[in-house]
N, C-alpha and C. Protein backbone atom coordinates (compact mmCIF):
# COMPACT_ATOMS: atom_id res chain seq x y z
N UNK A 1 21.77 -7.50 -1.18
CA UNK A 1 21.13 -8.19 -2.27
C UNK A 1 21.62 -7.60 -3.58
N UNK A 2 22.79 -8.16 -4.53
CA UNK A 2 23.10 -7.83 -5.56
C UNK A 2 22.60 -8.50 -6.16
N UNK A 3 23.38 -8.36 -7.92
CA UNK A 3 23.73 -9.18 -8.79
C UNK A 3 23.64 -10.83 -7.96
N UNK A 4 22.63 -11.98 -8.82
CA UNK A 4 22.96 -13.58 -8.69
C UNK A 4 23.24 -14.06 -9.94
N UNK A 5 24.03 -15.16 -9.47
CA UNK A 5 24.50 -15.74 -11.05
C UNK A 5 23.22 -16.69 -11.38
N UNK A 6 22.95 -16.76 -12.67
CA UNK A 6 22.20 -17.42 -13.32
C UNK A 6 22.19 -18.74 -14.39
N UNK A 7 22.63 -19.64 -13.56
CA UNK A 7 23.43 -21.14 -13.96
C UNK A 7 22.35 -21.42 -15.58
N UNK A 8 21.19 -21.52 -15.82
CA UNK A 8 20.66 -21.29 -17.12
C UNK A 8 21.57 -20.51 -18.01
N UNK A 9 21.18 -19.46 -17.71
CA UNK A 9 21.67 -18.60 -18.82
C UNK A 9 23.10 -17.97 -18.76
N UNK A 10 23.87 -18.95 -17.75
CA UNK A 10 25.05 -18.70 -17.83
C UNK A 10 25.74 -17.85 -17.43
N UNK A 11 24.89 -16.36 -16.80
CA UNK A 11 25.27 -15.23 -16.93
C UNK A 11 25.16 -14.24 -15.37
N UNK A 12 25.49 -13.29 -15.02
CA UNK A 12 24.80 -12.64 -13.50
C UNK A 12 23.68 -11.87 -14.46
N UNK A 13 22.68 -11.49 -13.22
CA UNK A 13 21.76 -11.22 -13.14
C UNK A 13 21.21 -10.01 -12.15
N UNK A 14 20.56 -8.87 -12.42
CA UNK A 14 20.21 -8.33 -11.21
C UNK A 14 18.64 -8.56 -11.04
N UNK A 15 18.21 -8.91 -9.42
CA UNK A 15 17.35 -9.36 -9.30
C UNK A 15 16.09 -8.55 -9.59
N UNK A 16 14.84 -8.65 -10.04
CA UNK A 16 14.02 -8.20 -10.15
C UNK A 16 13.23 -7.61 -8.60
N UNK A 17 12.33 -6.70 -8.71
CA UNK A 17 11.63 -6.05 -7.60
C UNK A 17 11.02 -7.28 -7.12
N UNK A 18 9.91 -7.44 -7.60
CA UNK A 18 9.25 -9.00 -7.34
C UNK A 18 9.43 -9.74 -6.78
N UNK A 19 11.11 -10.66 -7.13
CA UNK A 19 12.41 -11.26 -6.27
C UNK A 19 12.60 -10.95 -4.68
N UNK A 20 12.83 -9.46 -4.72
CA UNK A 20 13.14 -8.98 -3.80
C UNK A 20 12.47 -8.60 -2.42
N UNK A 21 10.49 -8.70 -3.18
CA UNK A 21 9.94 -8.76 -2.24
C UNK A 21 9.48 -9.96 -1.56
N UNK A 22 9.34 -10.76 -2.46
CA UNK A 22 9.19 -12.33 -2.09
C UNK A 22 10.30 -12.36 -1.01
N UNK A 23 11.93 -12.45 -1.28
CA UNK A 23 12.98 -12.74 -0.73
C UNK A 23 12.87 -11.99 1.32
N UNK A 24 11.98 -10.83 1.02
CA UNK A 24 12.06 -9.70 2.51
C UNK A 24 10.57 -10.15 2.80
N UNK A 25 9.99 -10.96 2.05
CA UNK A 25 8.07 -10.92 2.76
C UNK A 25 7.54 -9.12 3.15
N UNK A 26 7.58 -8.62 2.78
CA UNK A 26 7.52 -6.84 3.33
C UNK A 26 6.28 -7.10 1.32
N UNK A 27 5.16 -6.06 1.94
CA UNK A 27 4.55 -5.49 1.45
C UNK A 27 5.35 -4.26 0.20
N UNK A 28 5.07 -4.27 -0.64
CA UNK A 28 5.69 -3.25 -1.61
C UNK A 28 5.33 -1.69 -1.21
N UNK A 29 5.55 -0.44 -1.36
CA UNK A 29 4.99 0.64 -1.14
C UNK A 29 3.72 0.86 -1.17
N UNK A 30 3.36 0.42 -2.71
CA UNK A 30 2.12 0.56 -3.01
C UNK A 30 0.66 0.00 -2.24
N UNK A 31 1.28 -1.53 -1.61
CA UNK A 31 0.13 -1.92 -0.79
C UNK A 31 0.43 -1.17 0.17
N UNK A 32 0.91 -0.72 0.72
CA UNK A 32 1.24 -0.19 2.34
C UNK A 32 0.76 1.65 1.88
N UNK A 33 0.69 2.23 0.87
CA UNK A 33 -0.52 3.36 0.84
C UNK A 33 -1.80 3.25 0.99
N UNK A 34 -1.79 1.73 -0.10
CA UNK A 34 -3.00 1.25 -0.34
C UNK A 34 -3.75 1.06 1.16
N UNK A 35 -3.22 -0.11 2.11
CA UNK A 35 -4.13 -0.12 3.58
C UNK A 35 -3.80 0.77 4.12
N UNK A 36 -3.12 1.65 4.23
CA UNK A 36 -3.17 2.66 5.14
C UNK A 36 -4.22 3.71 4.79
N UNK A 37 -4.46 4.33 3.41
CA UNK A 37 -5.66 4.90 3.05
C UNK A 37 -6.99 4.49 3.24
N UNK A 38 -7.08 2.89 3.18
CA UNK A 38 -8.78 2.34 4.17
C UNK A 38 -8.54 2.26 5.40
N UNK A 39 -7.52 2.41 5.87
CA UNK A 39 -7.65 2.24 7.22
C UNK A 39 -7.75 3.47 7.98
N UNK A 40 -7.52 4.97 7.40
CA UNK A 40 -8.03 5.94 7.57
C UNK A 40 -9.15 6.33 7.33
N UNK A 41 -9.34 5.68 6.29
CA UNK A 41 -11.43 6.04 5.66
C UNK A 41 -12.29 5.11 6.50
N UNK A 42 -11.47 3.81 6.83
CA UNK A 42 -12.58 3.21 8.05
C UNK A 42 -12.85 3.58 9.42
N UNK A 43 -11.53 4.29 9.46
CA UNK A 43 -11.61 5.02 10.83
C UNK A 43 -12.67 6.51 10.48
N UNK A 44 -12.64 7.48 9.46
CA UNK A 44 -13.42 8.51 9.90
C UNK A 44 -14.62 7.84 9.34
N UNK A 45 -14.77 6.79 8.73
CA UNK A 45 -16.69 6.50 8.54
C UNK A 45 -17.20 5.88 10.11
N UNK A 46 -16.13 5.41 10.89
CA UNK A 46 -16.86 4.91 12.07
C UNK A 46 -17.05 6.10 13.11
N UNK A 47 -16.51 7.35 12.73
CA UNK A 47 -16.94 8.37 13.45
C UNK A 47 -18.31 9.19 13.54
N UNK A 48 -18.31 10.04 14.46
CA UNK A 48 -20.41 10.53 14.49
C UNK A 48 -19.89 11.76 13.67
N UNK A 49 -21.08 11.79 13.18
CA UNK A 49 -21.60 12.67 12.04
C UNK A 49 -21.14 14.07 12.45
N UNK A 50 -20.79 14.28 13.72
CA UNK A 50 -20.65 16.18 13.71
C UNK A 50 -19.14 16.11 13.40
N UNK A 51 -18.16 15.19 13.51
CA UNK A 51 -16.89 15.20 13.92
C UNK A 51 -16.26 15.89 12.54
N UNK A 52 -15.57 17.05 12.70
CA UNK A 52 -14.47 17.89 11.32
C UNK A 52 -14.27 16.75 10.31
N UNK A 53 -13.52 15.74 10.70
CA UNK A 53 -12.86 14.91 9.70
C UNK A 53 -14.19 14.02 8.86
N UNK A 54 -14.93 13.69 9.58
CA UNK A 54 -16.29 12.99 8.62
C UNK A 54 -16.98 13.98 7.88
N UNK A 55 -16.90 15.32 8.59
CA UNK A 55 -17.92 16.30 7.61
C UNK A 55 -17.33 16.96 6.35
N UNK A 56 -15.64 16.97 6.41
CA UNK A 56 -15.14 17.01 5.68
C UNK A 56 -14.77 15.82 4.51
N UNK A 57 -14.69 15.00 4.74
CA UNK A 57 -14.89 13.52 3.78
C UNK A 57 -16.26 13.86 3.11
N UNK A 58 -17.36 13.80 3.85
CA UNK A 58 -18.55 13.84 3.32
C UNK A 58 -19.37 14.92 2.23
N UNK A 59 -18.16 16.15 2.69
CA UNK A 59 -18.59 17.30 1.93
C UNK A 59 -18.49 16.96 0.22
N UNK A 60 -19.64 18.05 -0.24
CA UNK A 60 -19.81 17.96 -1.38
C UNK A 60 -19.43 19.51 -2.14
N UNK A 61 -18.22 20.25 -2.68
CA UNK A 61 -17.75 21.40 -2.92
C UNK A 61 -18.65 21.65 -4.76
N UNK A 62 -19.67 22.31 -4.63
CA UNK A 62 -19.99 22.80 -5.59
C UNK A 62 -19.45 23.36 -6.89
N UNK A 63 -17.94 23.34 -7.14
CA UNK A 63 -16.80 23.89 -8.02
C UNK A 63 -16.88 23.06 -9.37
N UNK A 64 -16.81 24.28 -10.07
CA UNK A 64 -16.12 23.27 -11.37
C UNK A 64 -14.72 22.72 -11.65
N UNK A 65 -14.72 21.42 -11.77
CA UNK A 65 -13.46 21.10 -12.42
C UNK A 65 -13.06 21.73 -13.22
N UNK A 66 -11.27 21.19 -13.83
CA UNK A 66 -10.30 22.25 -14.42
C UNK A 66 -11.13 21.17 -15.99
N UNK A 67 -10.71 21.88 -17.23
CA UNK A 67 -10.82 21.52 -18.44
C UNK A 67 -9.44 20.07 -18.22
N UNK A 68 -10.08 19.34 -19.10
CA UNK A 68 -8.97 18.08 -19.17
C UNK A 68 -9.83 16.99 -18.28
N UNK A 69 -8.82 16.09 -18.60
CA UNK A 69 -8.55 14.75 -17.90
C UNK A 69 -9.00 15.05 -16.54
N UNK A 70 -9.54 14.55 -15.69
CA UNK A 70 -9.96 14.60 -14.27
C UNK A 70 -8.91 14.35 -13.04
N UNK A 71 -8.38 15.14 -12.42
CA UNK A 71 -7.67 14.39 -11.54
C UNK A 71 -7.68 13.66 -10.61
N UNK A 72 -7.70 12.29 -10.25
CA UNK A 72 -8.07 11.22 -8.99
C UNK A 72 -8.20 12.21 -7.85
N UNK A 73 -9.14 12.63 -7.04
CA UNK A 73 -9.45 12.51 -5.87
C UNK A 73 -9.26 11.70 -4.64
N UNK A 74 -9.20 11.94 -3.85
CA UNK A 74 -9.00 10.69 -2.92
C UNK A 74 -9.86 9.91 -2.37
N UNK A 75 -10.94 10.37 -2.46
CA UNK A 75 -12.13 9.28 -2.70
C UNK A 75 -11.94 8.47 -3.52
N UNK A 76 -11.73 8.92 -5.11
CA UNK A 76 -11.46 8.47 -5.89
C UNK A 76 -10.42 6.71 -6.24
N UNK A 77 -9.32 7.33 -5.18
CA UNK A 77 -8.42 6.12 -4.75
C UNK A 77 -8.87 5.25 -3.98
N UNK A 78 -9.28 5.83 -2.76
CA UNK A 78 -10.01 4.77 -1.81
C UNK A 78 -10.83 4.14 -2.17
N UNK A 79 -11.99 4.01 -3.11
CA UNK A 79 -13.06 3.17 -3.94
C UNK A 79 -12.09 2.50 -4.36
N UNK A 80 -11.24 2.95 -5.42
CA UNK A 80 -10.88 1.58 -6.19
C UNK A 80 -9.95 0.84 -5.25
N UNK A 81 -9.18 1.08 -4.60
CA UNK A 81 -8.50 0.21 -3.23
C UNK A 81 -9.57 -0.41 -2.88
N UNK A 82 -10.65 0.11 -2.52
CA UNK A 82 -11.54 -1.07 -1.63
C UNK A 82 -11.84 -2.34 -2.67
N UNK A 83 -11.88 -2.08 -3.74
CA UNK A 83 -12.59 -2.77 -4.77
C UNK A 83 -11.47 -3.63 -4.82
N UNK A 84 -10.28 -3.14 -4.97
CA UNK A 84 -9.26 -4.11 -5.09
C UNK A 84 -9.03 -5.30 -3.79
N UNK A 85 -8.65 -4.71 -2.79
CA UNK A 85 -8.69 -5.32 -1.23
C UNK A 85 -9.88 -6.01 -1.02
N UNK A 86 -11.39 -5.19 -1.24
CA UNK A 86 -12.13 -5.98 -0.55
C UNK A 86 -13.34 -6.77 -1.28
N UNK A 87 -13.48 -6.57 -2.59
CA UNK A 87 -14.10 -6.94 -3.67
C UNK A 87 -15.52 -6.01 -3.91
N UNK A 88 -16.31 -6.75 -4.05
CA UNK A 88 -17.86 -6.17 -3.94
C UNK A 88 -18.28 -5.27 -3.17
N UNK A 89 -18.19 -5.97 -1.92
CA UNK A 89 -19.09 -5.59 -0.44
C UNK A 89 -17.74 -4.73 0.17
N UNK A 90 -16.66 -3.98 -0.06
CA UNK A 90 -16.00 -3.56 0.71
C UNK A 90 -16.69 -2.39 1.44
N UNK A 91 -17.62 -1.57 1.30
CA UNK A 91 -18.07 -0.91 2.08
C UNK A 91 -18.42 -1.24 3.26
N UNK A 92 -19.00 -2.16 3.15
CA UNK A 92 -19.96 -2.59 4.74
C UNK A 92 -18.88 -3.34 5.39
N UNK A 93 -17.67 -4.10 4.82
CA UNK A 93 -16.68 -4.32 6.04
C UNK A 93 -15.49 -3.14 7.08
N UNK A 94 -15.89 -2.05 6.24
CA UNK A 94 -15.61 -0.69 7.00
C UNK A 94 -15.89 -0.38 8.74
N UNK A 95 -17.27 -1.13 8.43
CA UNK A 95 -17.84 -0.82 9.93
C UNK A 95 -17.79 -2.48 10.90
N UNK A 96 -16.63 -3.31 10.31
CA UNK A 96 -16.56 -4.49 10.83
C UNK A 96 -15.14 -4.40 11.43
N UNK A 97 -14.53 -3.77 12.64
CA UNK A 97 -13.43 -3.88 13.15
C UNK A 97 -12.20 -5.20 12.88
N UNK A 98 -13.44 -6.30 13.63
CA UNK A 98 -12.81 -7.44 13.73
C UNK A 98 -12.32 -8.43 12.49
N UNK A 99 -12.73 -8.05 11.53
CA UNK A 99 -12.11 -8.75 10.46
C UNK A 99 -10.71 -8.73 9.94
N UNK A 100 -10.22 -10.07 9.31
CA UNK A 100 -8.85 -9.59 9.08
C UNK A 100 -8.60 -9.20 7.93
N UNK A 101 -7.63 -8.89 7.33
CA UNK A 101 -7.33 -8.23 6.09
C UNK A 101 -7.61 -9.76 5.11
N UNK A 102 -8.21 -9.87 3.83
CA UNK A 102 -8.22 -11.11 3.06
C UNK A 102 -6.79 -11.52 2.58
N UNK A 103 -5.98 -10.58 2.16
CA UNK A 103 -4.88 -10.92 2.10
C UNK A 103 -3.62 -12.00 2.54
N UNK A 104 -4.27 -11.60 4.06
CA UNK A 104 -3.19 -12.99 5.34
C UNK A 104 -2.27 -11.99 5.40
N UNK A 105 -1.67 -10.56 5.09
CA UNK A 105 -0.66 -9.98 5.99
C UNK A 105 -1.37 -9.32 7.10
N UNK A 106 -0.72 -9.39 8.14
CA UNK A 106 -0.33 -8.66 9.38
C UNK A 106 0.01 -7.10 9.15
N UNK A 107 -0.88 -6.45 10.31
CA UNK A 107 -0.83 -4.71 10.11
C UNK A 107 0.37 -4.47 10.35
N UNK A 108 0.81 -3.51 9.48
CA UNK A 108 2.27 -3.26 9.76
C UNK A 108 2.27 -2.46 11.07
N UNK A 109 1.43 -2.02 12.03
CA UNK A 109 1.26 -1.36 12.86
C UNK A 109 1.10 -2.31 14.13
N UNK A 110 0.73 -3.99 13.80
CA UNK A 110 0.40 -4.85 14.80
C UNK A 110 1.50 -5.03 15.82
N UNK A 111 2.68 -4.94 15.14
CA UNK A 111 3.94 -5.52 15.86
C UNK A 111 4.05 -4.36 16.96
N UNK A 112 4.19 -3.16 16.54
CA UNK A 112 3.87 -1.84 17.45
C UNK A 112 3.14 -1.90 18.98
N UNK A 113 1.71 -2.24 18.03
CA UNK A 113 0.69 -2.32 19.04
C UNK A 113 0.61 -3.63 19.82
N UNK A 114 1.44 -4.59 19.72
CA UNK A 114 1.74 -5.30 20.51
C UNK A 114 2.88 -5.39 21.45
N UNK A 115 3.74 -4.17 21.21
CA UNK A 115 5.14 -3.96 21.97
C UNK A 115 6.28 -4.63 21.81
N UNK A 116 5.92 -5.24 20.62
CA UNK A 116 7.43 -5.34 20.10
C UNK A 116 7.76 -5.26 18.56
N UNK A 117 8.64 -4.53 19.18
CA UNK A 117 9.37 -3.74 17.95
C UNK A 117 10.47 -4.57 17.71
N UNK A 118 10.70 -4.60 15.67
CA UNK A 118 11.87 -4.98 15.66
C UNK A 118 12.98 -4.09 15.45
């Protein structure tokens, strides 16, 4: 995928990111951190309460922050991902397996878990 010529403006062109994802249908990086980070936080909220990884999510570290600007947490990210992905109510579809992503893509993990690979 180079340079296309651009019969308008007469001229070549290199294609934009945008272009390029439209052109491959593939998720950009950013969504593919994005579900993969709820799809880890939905997995340890559906876990029991004694398990390391939930008690650690859940913990609350008594520390003071550094002076400055705050740095995102990863809680921090995962809220606003949900908010983005799932609107309002994204919490309570956490504990809903069967739902599909609102989006309409396919887990990048489905093709896997169905045994075929491309």
């Amino acid at each position: 995928m180079g340079p296309v010529y651009d019969n308008e403006k007469e001229n070549w062109r290199i294609l934009t990111n945008k272009e390029i994802y439209a052109m491959v249908k593939k998720p950009t990086i950013t969504e593919t951190k994005r579900l993969h980070r709820l799809r880890w936080f939905g997995h340890v909220q559906r876990m029991e309460e004694n398990r390391i990884s939930k008690r650690v999510l859940c913990m609350n570290l008594e520390t003071t922050r550094p002076r400055g600007r705050p740095r995102n947490r990863w809680q921090d990210e995962v809220r606003d991902d949900g908010s983005i992905v799932g609107g309002e109510e994204w919490q309570e579809k956490v504990y809903d397996r069967e739902e599909a992503p609102e989006n309409g893509k396919e887990s990048p993990h489905s093709a896997h878990d169905n045994g075929m690979n491309e």
